[in-house]
PDB file of N, CA and C in Angstrom:
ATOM      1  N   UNK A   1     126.769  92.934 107.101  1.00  0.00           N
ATOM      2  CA  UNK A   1     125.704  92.119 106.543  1.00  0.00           C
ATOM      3  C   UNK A   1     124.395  92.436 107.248  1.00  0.00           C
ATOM      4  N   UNK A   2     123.277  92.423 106.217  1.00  0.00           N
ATOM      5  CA  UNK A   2     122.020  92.750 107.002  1.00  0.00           C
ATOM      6  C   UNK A   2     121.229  91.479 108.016  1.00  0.00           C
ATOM      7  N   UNK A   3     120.612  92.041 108.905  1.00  0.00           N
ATOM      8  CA  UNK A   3     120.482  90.674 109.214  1.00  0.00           C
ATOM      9  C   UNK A   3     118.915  90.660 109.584  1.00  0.00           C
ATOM     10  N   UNK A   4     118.103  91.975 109.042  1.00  0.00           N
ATOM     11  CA  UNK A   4     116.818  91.775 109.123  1.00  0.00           C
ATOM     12  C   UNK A   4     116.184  92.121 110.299  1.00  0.00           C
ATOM     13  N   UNK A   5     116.699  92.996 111.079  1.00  0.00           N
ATOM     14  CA  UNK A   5     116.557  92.908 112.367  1.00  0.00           C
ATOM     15  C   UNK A   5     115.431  94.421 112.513  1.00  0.00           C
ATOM     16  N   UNK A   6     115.747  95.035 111.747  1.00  0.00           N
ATOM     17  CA  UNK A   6     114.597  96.158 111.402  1.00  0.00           C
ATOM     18  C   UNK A   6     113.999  96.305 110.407  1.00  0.00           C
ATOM     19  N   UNK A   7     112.347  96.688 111.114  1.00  0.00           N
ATOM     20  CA  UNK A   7     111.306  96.029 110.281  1.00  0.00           C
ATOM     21  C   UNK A   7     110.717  98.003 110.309  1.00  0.00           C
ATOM     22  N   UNK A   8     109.218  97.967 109.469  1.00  0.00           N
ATOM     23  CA  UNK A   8     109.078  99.186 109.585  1.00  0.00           C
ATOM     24  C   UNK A   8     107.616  99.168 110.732  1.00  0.00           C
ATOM     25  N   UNK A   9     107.758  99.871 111.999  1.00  0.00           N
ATOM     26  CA  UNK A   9     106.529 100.196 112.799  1.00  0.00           C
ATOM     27  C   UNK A   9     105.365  99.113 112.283  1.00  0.00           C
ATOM     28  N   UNK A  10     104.846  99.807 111.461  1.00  0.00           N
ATOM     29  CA  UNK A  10     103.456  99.563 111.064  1.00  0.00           C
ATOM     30  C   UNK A  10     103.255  97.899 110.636  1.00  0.00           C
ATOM     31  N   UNK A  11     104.343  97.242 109.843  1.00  0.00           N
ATOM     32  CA  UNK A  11     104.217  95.882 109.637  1.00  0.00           C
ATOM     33  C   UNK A  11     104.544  95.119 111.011  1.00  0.00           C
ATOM     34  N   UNK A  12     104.718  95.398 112.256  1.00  0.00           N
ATOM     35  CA  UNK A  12     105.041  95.216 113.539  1.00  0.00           C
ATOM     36  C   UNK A  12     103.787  94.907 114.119  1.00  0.00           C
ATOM     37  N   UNK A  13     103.214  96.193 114.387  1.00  0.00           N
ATOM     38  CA  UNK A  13     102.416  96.319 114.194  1.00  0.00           C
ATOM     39  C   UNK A  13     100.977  96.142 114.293  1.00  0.00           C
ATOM     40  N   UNK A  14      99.457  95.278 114.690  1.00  0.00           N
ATOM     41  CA  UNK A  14      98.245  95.003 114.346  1.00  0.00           C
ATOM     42  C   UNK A  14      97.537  96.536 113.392  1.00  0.00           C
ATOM     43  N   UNK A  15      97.542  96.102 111.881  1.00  0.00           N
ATOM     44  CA  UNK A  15      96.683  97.165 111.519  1.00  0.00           C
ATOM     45  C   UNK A  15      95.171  97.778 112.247  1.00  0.00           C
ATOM     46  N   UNK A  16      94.538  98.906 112.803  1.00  0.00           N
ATOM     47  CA  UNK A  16      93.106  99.498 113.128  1.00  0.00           C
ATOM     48  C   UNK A  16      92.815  99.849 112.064  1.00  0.00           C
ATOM     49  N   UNK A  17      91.473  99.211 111.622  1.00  0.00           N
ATOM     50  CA  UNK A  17      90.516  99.057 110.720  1.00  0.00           C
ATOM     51  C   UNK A  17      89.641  99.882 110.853  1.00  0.00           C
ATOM     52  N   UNK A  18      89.096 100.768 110.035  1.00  0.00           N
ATOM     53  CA  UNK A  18      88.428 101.645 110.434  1.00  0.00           C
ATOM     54  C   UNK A  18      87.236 101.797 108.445  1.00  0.00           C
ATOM     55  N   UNK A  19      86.309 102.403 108.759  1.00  0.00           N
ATOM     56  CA  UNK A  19      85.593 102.502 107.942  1.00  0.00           C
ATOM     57  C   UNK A  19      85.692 103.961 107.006  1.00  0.00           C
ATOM     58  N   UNK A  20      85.313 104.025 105.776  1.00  0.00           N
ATOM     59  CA  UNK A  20      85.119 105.439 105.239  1.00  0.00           C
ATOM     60  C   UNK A  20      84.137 105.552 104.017  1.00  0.00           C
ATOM     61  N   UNK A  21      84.206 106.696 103.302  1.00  0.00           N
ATOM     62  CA  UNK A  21      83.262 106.930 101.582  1.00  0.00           C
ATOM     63  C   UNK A  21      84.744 106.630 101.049  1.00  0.00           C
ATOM     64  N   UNK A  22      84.103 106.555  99.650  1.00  0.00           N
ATOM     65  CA  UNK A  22      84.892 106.889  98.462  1.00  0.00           C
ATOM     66  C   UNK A  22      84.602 108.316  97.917  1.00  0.00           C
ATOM     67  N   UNK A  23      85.304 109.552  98.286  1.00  0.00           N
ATOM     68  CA  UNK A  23      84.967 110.528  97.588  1.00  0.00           C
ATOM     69  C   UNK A  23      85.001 110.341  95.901  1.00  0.00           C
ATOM     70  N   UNK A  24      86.235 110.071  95.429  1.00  0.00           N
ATOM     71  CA  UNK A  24      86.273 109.965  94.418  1.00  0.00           C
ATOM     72  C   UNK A  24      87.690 108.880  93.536  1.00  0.00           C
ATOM     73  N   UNK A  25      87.424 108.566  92.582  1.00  0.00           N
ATOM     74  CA  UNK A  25      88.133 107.643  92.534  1.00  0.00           C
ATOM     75  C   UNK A  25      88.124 107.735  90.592  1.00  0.00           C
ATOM     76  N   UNK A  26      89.313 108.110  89.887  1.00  0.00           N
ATOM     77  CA  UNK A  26      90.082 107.845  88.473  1.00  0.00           C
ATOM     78  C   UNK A  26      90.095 106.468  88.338  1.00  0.00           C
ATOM     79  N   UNK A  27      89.340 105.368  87.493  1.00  0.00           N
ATOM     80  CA  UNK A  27      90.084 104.431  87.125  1.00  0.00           C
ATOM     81  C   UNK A  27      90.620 104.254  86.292  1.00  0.00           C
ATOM     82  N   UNK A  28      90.694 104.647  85.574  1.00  0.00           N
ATOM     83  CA  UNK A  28      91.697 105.526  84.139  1.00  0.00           C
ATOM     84  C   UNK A  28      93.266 105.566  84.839  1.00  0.00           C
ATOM     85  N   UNK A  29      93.607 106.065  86.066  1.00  0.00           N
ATOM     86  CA  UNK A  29      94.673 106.809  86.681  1.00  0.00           C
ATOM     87  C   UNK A  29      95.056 105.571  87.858  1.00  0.00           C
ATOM     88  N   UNK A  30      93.722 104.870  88.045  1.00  0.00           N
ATOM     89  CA  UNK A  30      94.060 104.217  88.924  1.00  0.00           C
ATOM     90  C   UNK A  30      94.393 104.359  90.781  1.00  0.00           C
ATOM     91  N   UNK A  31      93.879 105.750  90.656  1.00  0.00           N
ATOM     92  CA  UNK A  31      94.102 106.058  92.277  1.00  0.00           C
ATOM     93  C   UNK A  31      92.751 107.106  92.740  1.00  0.00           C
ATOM     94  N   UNK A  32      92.563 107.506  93.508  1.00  0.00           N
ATOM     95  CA  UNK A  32      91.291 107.826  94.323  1.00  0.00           C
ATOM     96  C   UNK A  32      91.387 108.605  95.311  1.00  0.00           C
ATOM     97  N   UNK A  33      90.267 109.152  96.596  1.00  0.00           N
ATOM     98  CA  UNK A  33      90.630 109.364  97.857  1.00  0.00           C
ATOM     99  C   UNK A  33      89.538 108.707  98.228  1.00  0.00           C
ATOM    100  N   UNK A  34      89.709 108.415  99.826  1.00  0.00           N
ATOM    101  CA  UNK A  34      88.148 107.959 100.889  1.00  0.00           C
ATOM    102  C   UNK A  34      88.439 109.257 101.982  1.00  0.00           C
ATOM    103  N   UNK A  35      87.116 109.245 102.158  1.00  0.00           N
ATOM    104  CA  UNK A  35      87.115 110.557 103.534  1.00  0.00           C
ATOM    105  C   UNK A  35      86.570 109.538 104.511  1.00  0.00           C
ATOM    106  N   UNK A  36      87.538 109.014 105.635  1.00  0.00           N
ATOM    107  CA  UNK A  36      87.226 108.458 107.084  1.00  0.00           C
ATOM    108  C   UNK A  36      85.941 108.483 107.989  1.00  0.00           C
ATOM    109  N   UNK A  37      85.039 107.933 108.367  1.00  0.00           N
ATOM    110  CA  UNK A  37      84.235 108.321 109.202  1.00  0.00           C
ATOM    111  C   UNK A  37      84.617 108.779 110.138  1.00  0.00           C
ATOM    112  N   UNK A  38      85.547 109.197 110.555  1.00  0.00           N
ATOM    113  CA  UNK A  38      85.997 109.103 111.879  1.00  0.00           C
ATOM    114  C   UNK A  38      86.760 110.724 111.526  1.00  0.00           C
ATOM    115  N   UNK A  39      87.099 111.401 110.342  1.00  0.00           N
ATOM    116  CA  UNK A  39      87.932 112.780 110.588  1.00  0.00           C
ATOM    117  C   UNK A  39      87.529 113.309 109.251  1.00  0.00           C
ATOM    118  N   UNK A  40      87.499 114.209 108.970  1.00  0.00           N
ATOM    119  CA  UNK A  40      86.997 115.339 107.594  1.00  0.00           C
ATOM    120  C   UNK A  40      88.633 115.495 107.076  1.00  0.00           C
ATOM    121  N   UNK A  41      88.924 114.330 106.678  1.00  0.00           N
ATOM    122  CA  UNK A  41      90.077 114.620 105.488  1.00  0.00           C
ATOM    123  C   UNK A  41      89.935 113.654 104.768  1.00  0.00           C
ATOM    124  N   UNK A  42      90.964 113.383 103.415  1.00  0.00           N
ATOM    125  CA  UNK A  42      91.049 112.837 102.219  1.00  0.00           C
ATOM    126  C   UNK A  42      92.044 111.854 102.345  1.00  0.00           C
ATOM    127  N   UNK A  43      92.089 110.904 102.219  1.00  0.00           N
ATOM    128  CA  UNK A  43      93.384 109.434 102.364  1.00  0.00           C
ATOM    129  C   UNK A  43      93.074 109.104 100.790  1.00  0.00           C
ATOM    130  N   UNK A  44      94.601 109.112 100.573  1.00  0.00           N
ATOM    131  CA  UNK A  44      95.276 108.377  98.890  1.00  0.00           C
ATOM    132  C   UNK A  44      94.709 107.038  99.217  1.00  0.00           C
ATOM    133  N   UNK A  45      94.072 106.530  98.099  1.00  0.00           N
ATOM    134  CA  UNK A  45      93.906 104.987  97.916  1.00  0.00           C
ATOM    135  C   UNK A  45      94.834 104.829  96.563  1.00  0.00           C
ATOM    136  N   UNK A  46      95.393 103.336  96.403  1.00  0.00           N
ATOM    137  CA  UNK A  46      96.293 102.907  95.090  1.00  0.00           C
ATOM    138  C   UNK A  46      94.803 101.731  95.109  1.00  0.00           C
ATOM    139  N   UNK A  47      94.829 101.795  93.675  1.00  0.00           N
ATOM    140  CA  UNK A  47      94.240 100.142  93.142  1.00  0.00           C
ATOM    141  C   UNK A  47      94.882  98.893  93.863  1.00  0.00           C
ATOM    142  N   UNK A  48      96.006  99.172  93.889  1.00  0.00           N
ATOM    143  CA  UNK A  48      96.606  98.181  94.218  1.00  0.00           C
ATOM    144  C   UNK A  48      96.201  97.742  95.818  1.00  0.00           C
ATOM    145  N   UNK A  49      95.365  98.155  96.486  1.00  0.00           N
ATOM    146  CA  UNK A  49      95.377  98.240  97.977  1.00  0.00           C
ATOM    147  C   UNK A  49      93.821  97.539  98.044  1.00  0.00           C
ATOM    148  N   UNK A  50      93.161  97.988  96.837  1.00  0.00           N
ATOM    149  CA  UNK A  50      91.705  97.521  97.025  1.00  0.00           C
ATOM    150  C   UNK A  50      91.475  95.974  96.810  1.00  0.00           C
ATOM    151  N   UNK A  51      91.275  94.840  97.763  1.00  0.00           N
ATOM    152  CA  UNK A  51      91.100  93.594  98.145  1.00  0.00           C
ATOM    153  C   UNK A  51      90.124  93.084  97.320  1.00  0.00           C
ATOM    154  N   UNK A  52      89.822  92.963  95.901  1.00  0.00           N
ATOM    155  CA  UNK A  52      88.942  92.413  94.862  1.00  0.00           C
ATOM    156  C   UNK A  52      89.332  91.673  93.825  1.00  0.00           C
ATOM    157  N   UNK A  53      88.369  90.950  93.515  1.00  0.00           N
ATOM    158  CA  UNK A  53      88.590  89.791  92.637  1.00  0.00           C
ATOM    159  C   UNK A  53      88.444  90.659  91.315  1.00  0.00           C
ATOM    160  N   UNK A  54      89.026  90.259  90.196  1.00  0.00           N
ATOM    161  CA  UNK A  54      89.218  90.825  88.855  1.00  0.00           C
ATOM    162  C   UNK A  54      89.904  92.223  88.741  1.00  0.00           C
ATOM    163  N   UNK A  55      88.928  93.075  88.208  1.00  0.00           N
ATOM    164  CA  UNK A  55      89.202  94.217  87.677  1.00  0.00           C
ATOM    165  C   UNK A  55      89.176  95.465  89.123  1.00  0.00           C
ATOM    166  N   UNK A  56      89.958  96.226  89.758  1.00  0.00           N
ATOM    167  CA  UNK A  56      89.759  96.650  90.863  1.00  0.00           C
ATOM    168  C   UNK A  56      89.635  98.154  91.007  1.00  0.00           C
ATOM    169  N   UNK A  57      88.510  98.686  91.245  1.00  0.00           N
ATOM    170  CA  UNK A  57      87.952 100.061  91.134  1.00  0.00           C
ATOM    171  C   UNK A  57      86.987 100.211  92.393  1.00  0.00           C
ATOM    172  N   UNK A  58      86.935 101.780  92.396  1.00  0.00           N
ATOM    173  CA  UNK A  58      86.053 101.606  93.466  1.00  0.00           C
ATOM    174  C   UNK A  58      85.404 102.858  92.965  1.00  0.00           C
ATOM    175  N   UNK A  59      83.948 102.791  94.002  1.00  0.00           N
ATOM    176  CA  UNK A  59      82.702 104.117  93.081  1.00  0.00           C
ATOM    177  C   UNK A  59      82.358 104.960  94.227  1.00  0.00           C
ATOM    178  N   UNK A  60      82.429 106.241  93.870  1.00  0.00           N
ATOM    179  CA  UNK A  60      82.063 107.405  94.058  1.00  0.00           C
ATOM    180  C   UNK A  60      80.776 107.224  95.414  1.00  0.00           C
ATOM    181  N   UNK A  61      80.897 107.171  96.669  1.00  0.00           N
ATOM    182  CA  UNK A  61      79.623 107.252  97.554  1.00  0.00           C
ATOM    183  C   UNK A  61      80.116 105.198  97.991  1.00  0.00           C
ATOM    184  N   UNK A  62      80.922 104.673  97.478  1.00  0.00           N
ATOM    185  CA  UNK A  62      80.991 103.354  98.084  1.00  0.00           C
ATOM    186  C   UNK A  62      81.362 103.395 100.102  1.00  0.00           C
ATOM    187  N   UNK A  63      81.126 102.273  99.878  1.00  0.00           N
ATOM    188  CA  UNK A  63      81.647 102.700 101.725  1.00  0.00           C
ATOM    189  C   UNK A  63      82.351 101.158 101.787  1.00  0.00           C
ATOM    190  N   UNK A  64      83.863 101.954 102.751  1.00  0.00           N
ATOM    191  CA  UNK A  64      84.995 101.042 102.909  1.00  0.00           C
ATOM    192  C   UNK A  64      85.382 100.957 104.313  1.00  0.00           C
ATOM    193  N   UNK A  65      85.988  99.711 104.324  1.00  0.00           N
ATOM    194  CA  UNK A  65      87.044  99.502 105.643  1.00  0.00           C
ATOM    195  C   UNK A  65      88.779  99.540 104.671  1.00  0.00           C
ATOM    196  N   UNK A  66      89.031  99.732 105.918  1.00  0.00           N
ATOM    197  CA  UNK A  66      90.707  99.696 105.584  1.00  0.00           C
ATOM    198  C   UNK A  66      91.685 100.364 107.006  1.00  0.00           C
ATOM    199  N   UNK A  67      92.799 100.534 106.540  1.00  0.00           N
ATOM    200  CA  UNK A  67      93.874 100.461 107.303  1.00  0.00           C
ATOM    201  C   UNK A  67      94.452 101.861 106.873  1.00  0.00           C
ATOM    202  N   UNK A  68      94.957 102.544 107.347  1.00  0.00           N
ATOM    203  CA  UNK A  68      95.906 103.679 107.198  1.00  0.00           C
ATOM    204  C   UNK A  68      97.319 103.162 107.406  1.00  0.00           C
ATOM    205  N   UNK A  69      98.259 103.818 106.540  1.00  0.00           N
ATOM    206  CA  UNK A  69      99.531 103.551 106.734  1.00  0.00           C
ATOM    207  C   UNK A  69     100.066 105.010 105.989  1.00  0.00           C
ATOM    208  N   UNK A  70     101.548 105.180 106.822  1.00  0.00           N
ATOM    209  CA  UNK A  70     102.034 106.770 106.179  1.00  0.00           C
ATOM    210  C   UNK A  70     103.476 106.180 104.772  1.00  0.00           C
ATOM    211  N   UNK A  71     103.241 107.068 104.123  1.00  0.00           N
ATOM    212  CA  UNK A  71     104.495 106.816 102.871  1.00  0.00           C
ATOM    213  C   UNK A  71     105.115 108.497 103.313  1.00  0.00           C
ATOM    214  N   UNK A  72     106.077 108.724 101.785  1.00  0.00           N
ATOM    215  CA  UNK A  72     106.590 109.170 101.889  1.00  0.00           C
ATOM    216  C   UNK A  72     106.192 110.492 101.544  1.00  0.00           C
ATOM    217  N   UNK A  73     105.006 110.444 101.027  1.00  0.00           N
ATOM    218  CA  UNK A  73     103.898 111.823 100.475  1.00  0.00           C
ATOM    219  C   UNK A  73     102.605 111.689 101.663  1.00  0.00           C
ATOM    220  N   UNK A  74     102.630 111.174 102.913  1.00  0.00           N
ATOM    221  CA  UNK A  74     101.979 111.198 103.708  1.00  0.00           C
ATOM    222  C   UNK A  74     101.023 109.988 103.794  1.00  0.00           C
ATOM    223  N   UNK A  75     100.233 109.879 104.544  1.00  0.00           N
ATOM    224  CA  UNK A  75      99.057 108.760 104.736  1.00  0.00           C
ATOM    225  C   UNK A  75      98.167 108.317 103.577  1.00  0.00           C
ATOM    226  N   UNK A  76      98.186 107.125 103.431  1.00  0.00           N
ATOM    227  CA  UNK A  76      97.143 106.246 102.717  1.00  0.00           C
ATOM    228  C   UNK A  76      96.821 105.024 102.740  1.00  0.00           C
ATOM    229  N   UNK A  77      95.100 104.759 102.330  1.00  0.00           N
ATOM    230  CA  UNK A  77      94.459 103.542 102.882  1.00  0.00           C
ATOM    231  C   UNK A  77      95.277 102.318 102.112  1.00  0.00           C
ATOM    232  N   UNK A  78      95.477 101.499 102.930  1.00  0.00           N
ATOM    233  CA  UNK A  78      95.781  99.891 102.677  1.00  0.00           C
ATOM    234  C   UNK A  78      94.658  99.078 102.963  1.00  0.00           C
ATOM    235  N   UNK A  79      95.118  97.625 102.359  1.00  0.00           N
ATOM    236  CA  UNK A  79      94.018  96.871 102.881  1.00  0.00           C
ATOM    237  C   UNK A  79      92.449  97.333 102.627  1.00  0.00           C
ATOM    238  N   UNK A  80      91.805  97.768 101.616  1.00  0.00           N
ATOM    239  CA  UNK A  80      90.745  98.048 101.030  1.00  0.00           C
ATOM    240  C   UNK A  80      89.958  97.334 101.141  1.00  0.00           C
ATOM    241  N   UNK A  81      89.130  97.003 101.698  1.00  0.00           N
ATOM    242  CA  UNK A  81      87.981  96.053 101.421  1.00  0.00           C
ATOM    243  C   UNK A  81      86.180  96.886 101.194  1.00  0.00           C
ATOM    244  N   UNK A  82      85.644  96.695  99.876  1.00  0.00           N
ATOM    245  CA  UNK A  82      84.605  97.143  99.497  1.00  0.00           C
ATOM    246  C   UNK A  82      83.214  96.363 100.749  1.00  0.00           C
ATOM    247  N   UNK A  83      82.380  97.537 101.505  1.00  0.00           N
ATOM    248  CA  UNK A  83      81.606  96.658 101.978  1.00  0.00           C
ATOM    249  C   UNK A  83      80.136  97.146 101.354  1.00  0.00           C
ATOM    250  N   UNK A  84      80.152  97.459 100.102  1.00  0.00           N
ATOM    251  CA  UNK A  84      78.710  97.831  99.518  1.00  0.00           C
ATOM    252  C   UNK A  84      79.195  97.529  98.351  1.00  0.00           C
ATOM    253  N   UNK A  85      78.041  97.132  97.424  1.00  0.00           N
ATOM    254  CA  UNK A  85      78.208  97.547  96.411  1.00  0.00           C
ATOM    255  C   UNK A  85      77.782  98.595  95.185  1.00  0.00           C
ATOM    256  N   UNK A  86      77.264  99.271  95.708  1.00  0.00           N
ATOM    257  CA  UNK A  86      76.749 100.773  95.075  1.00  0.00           C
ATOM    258  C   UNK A  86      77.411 101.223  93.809  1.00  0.00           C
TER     259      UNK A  86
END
């Protein structure tokens, strides 16, 4: 019987919040990348991650905070929060 006793790292855990752009972002498709202030690469965003009321998209040159977390196709932002609105 399971008894819950393993959890995964990251929900353990305190997420580091860190800022980035929106390079680009499908809302048609529903998924995107942000490039980090902090490193010259591309992190998967899901809609589902972006922290907004209604309809949830994000634009091209926006600037974000969020969380990194790794799946099973590698790293992507959680916890989305829009801090412009551009």
């Amino acid at each position: 019987m399971f008894d819950g006793c393993c959890h995964n790292i990251s929900e353990q855990s305190e997420q580091i919040m860190q800022t980035g752009i929106v390079k680009r972002f499908n809302k048609i498709k529903g998924y995107g990348f942000i490039t980090p202030d902090s490193e010259d690469k591309e992190v998967f965003v899901h809609f589902s991650e972006v922290r907004a009321d209604g309809y949830k998209e994000l634009i091209e040159g926006q600037r974000v905070r969020f969380s990194l977390d790794k799946g099973e196709r590698g790293e992507y932002a959680k916890q989305v929060e829009i801090l412009d609105k551009s």
